[in-house]
N, C-alpha and C. Protein backbone atom coordinates (compact mmCIF):
# COMPACT_ATOMS: atom_id res chain seq x y z
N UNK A 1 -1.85 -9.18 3.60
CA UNK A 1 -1.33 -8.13 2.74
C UNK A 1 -2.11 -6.84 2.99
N UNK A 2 -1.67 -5.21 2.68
CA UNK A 2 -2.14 -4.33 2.82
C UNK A 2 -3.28 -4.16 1.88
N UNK A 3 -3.16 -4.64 1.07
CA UNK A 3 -4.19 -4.43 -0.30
C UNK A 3 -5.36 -4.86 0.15
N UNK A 4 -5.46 -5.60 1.44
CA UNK A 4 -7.07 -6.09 2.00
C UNK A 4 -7.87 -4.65 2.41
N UNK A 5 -6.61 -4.21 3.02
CA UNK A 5 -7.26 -2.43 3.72
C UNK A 5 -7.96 -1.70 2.87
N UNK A 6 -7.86 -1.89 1.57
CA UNK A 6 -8.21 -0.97 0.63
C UNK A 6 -9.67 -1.65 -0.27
N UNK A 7 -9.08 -2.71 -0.98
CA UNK A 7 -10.34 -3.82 -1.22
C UNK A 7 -10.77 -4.68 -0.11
N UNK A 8 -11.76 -4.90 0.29
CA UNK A 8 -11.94 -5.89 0.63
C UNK A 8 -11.66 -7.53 0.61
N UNK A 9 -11.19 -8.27 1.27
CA UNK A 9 -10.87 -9.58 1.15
C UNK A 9 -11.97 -10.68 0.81
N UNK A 10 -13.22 -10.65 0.69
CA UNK A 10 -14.30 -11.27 0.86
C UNK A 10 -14.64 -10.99 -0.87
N UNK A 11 -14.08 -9.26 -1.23
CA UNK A 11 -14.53 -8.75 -2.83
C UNK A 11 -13.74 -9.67 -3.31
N UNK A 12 -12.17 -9.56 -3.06
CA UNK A 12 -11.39 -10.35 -4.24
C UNK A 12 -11.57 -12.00 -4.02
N UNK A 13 -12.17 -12.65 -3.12
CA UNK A 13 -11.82 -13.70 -3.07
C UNK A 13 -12.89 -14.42 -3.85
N UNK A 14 -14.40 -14.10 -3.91
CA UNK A 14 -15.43 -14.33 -4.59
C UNK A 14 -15.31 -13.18 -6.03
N UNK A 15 -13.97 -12.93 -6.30
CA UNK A 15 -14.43 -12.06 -7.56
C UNK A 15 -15.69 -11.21 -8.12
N UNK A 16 -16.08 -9.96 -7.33
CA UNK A 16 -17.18 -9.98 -7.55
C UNK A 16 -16.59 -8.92 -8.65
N UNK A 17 -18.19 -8.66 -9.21
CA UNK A 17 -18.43 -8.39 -10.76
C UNK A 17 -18.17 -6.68 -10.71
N UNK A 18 -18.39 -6.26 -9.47
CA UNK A 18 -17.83 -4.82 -9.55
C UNK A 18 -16.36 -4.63 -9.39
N UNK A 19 -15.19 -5.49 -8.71
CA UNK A 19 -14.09 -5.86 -8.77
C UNK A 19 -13.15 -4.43 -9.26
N UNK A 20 -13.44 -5.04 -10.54
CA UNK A 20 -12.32 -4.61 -11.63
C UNK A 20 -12.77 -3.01 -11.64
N UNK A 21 -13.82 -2.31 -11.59
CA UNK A 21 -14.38 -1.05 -12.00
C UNK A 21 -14.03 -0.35 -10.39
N UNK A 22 -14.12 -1.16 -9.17
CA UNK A 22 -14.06 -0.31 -7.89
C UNK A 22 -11.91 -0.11 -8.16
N UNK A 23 -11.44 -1.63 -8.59
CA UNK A 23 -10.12 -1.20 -8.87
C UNK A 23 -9.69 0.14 -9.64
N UNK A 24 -9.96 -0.12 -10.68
CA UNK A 24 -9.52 0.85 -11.43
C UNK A 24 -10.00 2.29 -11.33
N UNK A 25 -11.30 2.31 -10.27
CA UNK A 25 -11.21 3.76 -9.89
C UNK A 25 -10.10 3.82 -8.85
N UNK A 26 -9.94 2.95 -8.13
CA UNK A 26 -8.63 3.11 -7.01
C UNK A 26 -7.20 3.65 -7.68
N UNK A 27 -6.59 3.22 -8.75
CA UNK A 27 -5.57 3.37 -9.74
C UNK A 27 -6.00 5.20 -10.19
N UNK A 28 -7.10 5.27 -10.91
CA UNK A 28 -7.31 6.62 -11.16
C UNK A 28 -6.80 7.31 -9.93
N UNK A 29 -7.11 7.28 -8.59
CA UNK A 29 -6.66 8.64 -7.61
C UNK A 29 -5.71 8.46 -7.43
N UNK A 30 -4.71 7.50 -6.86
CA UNK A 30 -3.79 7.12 -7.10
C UNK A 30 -2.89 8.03 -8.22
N UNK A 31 -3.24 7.96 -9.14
CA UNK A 31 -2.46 8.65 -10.40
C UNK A 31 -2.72 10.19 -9.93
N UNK A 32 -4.09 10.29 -9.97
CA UNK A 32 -3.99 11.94 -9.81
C UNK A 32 -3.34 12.31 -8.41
N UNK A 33 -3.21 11.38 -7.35
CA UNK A 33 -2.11 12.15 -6.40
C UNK A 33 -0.68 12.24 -6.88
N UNK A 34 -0.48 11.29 -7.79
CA UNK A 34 1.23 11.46 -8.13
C UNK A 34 1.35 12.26 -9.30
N UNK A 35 -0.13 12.61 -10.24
CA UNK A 35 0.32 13.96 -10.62
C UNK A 35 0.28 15.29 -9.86
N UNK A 36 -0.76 15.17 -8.91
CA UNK A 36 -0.61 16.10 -8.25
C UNK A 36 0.44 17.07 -7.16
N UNK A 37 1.41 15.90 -7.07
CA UNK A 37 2.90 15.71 -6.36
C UNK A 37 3.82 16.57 -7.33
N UNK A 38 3.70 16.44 -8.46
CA UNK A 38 4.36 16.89 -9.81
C UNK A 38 6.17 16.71 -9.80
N UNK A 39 6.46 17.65 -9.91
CA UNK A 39 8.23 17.08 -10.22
C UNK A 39 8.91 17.50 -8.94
N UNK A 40 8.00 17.93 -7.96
CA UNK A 40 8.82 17.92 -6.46
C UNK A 40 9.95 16.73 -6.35
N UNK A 41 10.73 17.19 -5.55
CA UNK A 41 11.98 15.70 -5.37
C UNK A 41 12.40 16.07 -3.56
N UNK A 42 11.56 16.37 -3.09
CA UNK A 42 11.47 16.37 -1.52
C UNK A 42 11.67 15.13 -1.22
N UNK A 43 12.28 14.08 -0.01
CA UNK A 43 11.89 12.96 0.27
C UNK A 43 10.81 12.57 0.92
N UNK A 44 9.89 13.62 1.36
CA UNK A 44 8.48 13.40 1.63
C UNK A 44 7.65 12.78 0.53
N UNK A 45 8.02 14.10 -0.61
CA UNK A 45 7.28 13.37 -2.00
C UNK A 45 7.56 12.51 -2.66
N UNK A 46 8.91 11.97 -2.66
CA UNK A 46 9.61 11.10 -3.42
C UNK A 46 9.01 9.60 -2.41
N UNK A 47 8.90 9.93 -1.32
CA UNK A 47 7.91 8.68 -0.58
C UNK A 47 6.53 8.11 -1.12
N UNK A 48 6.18 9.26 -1.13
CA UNK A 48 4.76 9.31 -1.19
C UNK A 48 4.20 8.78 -2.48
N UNK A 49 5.00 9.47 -3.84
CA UNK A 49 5.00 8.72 -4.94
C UNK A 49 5.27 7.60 -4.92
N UNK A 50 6.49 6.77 -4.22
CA UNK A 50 6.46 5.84 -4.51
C UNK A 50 5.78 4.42 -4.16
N UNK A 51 5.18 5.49 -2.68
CA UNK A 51 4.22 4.52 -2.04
C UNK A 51 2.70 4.61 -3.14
N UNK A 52 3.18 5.39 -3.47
CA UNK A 52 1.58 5.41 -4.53
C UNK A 52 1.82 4.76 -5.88
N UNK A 53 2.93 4.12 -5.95
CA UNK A 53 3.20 3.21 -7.28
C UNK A 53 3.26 1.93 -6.94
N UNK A 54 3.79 1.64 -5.58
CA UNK A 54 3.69 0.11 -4.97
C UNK A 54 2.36 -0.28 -4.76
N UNK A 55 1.26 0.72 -4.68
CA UNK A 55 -0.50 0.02 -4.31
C UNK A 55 -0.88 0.05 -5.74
N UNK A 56 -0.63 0.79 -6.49
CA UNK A 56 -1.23 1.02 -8.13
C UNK A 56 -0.72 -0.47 -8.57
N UNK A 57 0.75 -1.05 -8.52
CA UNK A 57 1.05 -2.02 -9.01
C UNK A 57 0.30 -3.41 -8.60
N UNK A 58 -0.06 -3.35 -6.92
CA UNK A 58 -0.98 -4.29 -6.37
C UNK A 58 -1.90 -4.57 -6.56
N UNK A 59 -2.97 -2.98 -7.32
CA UNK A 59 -4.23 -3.05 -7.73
C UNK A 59 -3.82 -3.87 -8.97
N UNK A 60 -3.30 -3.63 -9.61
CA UNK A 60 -3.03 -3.91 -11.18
C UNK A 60 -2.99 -5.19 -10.98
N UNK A 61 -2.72 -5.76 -10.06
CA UNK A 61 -2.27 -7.53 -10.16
C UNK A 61 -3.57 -7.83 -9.63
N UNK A 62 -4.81 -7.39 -9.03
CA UNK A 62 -6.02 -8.04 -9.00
C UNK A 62 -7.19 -8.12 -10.20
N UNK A 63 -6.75 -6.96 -11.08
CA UNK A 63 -7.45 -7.42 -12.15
C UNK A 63 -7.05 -7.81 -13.66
């Protein structure tokens, strides 16, 4: 899965104790790029958001 590229596979598999806090800073930028995108409806941005809601949702399922 892509979500290894981002976390490590070795972090999630031994659950380590920083985990959840390195996630959820990942989710924070994440958000601030898709506010930062704002109500553009380009299909560049309309990508980009949504590629930035499919990894937010992935993070979300590791912790």
């Amino acid at each position: 899965d892509n979500i290894y590229y981002e976390i490590g596979k070795k972090l999630i598999e031994n659950k380590d104790e920083l985990l959840v806090e390195f996630v959820e800073n990942k989710i924070k930028k994440y958000n601030n790029i898709i506010s930062k995108l704002g109500n553009k409806d380009t299909e560049a941005v309309i990508a980009k958001r949504n590629l930035a809601n499919e990894r937010i949702e992935k993070l979300k399922e590791l912790i």
